[in-house]
Protein backbone atom coordinates (compact mmCIF):
# COMPACT_ATOMS: atom_id res chain seq x y z
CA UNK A 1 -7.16 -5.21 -13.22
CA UNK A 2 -7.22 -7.49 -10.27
CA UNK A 3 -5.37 -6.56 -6.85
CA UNK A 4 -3.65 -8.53 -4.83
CA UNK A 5 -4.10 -9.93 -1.18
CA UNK A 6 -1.61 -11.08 0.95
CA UNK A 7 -3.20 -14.61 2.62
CA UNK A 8 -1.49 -15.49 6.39
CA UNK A 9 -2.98 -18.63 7.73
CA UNK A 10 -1.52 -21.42 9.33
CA UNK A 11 -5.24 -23.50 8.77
CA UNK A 12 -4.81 -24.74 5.42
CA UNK A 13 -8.32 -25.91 5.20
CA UNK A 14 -9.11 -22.12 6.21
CA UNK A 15 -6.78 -20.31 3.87
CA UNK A 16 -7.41 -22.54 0.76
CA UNK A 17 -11.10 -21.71 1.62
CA UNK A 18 -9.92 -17.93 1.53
CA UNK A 19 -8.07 -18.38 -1.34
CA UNK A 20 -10.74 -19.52 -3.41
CA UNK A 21 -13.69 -16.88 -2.20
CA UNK A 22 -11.11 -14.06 -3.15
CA UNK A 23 -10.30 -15.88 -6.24
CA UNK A 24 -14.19 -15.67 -7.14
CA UNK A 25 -13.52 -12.06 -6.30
CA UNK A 26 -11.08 -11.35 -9.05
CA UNK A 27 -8.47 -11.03 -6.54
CA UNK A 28 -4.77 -12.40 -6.95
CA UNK A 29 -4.04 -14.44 -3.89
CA UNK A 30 -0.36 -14.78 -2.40
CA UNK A 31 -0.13 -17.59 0.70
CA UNK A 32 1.83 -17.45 3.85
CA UNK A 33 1.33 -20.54 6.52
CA UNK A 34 3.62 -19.55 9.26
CA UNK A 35 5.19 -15.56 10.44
CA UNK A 36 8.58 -16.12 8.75
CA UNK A 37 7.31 -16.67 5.63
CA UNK A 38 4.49 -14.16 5.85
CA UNK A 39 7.66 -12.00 6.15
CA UNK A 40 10.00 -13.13 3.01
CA UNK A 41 5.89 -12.85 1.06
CA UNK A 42 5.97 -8.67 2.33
CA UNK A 43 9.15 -8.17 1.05
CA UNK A 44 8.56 -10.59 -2.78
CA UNK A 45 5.51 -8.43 -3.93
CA UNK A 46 3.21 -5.50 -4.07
CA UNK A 47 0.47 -5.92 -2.08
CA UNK A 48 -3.12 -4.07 -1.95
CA UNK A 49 -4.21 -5.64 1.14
CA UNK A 50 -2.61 -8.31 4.16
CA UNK A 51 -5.88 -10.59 5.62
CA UNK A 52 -3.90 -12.31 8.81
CA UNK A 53 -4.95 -14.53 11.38
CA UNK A 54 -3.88 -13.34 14.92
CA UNK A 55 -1.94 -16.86 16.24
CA UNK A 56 0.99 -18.32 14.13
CA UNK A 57 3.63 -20.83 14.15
CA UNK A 58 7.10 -18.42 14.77
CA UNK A 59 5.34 -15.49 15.49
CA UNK A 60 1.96 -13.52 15.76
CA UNK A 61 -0.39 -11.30 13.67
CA UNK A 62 0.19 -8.67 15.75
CA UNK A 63 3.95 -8.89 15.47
CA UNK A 64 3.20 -8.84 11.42
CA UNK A 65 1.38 -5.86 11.73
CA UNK A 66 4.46 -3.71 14.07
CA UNK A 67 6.32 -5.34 11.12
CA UNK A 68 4.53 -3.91 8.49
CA UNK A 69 4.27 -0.12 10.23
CA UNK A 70 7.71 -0.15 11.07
CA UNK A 71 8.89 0.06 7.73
CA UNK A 72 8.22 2.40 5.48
CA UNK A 73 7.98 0.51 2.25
CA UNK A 74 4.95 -1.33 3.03
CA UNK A 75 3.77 0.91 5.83
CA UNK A 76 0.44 2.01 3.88
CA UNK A 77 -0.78 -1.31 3.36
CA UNK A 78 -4.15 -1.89 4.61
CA UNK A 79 -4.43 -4.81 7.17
CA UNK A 80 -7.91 -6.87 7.86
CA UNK A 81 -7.57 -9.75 10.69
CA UNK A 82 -9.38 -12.43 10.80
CA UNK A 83 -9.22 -14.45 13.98
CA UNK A 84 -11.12 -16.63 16.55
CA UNK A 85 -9.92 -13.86 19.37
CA UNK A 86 -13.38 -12.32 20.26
CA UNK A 87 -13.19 -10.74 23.17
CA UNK A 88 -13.11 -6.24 23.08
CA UNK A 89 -9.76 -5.92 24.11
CA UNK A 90 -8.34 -8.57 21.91
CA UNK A 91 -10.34 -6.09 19.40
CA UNK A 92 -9.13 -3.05 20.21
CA UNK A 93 -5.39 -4.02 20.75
CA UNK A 94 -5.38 -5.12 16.94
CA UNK A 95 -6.83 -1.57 15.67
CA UNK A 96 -4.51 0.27 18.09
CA UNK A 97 -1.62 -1.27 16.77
CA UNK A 98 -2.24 -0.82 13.34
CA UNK A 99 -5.11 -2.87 11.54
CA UNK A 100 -7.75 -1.44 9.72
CA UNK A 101 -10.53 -3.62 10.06
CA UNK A 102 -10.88 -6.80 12.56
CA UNK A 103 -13.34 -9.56 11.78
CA UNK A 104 -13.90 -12.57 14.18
CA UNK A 105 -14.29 -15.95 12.65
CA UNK A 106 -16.64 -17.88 12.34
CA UNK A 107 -17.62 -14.65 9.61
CA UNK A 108 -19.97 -14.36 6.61
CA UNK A 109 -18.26 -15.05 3.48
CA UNK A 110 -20.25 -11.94 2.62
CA UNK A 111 -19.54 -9.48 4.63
CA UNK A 112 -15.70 -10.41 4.55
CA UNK A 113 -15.56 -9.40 0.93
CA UNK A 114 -17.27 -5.92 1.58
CA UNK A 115 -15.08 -5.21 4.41
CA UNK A 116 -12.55 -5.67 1.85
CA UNK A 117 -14.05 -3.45 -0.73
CA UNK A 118 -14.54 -1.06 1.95
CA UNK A 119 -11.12 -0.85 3.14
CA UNK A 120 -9.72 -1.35 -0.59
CA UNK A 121 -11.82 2.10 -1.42
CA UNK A 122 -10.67 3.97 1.50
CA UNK A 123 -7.03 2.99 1.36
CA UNK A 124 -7.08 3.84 -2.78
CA UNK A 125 -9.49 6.57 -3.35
CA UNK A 126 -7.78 7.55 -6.09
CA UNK A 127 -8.01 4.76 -8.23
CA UNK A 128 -10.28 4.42 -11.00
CA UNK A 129 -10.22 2.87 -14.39
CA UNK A 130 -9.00 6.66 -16.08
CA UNK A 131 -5.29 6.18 -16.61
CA UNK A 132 -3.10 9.24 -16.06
CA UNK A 133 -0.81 10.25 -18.20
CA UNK A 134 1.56 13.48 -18.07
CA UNK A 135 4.18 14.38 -20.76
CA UNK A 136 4.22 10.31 -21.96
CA UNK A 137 4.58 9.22 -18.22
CA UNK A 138 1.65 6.67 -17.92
CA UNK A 139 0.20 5.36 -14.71
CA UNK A 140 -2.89 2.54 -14.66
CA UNK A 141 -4.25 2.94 -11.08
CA UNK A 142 -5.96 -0.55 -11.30
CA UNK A 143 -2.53 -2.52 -12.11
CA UNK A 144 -0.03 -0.30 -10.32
CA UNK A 145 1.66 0.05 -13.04
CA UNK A 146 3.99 3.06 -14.13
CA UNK A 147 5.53 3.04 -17.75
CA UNK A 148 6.70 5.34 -20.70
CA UNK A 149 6.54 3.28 -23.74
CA UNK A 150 7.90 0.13 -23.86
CA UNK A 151 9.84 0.85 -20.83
CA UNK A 152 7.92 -0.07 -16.85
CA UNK A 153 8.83 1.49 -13.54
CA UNK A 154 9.51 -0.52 -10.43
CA UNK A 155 7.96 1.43 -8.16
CA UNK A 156 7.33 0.15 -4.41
CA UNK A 157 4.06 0.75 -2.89
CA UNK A 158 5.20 3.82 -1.30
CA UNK A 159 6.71 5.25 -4.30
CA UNK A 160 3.62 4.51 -6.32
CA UNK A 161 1.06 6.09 -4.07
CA UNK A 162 3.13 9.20 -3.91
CA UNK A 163 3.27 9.50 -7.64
CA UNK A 164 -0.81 8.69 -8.03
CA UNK A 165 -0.60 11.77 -5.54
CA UNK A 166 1.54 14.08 -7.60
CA UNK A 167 0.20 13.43 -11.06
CA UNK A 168 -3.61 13.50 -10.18
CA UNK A 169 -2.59 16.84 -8.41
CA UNK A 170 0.40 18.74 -11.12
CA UNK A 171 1.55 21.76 -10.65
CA UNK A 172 0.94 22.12 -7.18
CA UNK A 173 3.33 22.84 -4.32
CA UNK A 174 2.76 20.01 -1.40
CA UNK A 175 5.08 20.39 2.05
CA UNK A 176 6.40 17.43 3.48
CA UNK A 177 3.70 17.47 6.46
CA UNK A 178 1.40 17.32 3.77
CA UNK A 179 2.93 13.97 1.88
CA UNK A 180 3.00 12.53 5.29
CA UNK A 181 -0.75 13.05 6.02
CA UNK A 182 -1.66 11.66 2.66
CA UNK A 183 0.94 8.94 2.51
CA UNK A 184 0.32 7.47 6.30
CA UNK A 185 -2.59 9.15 7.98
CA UNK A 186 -2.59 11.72 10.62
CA UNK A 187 -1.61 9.32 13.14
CA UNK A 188 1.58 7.59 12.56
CA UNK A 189 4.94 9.58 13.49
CA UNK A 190 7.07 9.76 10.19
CA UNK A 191 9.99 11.94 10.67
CA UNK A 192 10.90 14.48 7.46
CA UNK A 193 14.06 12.40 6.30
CA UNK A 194 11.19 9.72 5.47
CA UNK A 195 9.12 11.02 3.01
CA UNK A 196 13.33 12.89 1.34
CA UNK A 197 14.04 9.17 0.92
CA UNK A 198 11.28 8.20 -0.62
CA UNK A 199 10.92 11.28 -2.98
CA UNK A 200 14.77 10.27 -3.75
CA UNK A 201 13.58 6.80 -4.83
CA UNK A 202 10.98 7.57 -6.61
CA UNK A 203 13.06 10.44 -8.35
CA UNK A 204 15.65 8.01 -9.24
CA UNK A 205 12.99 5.24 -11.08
CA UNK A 206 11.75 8.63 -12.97
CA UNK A 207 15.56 8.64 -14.45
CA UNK A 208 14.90 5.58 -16.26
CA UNK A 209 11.92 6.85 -18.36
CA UNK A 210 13.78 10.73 -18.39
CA UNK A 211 10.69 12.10 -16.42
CA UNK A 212 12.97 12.80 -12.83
CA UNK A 213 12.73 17.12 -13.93
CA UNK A 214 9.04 16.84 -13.58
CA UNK A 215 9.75 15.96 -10.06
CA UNK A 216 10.69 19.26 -8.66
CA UNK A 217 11.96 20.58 -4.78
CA UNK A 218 10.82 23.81 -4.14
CA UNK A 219 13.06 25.63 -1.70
CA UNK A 220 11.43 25.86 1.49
CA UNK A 221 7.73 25.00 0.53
CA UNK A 222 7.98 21.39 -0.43
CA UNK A 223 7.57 19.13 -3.11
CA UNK A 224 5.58 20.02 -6.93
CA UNK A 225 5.11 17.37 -9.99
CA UNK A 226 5.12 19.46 -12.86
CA UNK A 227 4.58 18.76 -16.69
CA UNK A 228 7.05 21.69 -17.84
CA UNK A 229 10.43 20.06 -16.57
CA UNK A 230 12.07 23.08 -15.45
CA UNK A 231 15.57 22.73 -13.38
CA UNK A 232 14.64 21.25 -10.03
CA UNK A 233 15.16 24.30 -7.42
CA UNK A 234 17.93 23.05 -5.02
């Protein structure tokens, strides 16, 4: 299944280019021309990657990217900029705030799409083309999609990573420092009351399909997806 970048680029003779090189990719391409609608484009879709450009009208890459960490739905996004800034510190400020990769234009059409791979693989190591499925709860990796017969889970990205987590790992006890770690890197401060919220969301989407007992809080330890739905420990 294809994933899907988010495109923010005010140069429409750059981002159509873009468009149609990650469309030859097998990517799904999403637009944004300006940093007010890159915003209402975070908040309309799931999203595998953001490629931004560092100058817009309204606003600025880097402002995108503070966005983007700051909240916690769309936090573990990878982010690739692409933008005529060349100079180290203009480099370095863009990592240091948050992107994962930072390519100067003009760039090889080339090695722009293996910079994507490469971040793709790092970001989803988990994903593969073997579905998982526990106790009729189905998850495709490759679509990021969640479903138990007929019936499909809208899960955010968050929420979806943290089940791939749980089911390609049952039965085992993970703390909340360890969720963290896995969910945003080693790096980024997430208080406790984070990662409760979005166990509670995810818990609540598991409701709909009658899976939310597999989704158990052990006292003291931490989280465990199981496959015997026992009564979740309180």
């Amino acid at each position: 299944m294809t994933k899907t970048i988010l495109v923010i680029e005010d140069d429409i003779a750059v981002r159509s280019m873009l468009k149609l090189l990650l469309e030859q990719h097998d990517f799904t391409v999403i637009e944004a021309d300006d940093y007010k609608r890159a915003l209402t484009q975070l908040q309309s879709a799931t999203y595998h990657l953001v490629l931004l450009d560092w100058m817009l009208p309204g606003g600025s890459g880097i402002q995108i990217i503070k966005y983007i960490k700051q909240h916690t739905d769309l936090a573990s996004i990878p982010i690739i900029m692409l933008t005529a800034k060349q100079m180290e510190n203009d480099r370095i400020t863009g990592l240091n705030v948050g992107a994962d990769d930072y390519i100067s234009k003009p760039f090889s059409n080339k090695e722009l799409i293996a910079r994507i791979h490469a971040v793709i693989r790092r970001t989803y190591p988990e994903n593969s083309s073997n579905i998982i499925e526990l106790n009729g709860l189905v998850l495709d990796p490759d679509s990021h999609r969640v479903t138990s017969g007929d019936t499909e889970l809208k899960l955010g990205p968050t929420e979806f990573k943290l089940l791939t987590f749980f089911m390609t790992k049952p039965e085992r006890v993970f703390s909340r420092d360890q969720l963290i770690d896995h969910i945003w890197g080693q790096d980024v401060y997430i208080d406790d009351r984070t990662i409760d919220v979005h166990i509670g969301r995810l818990r609540k989407q598991l409701e709909i399909s009658g899976h939310e007992k597999m989704l158990q809080t052990v006292r003291g330890a931490g989280y465990r997806f199981s496959a015997h739905q026992h009564s979740i420990h309180k």
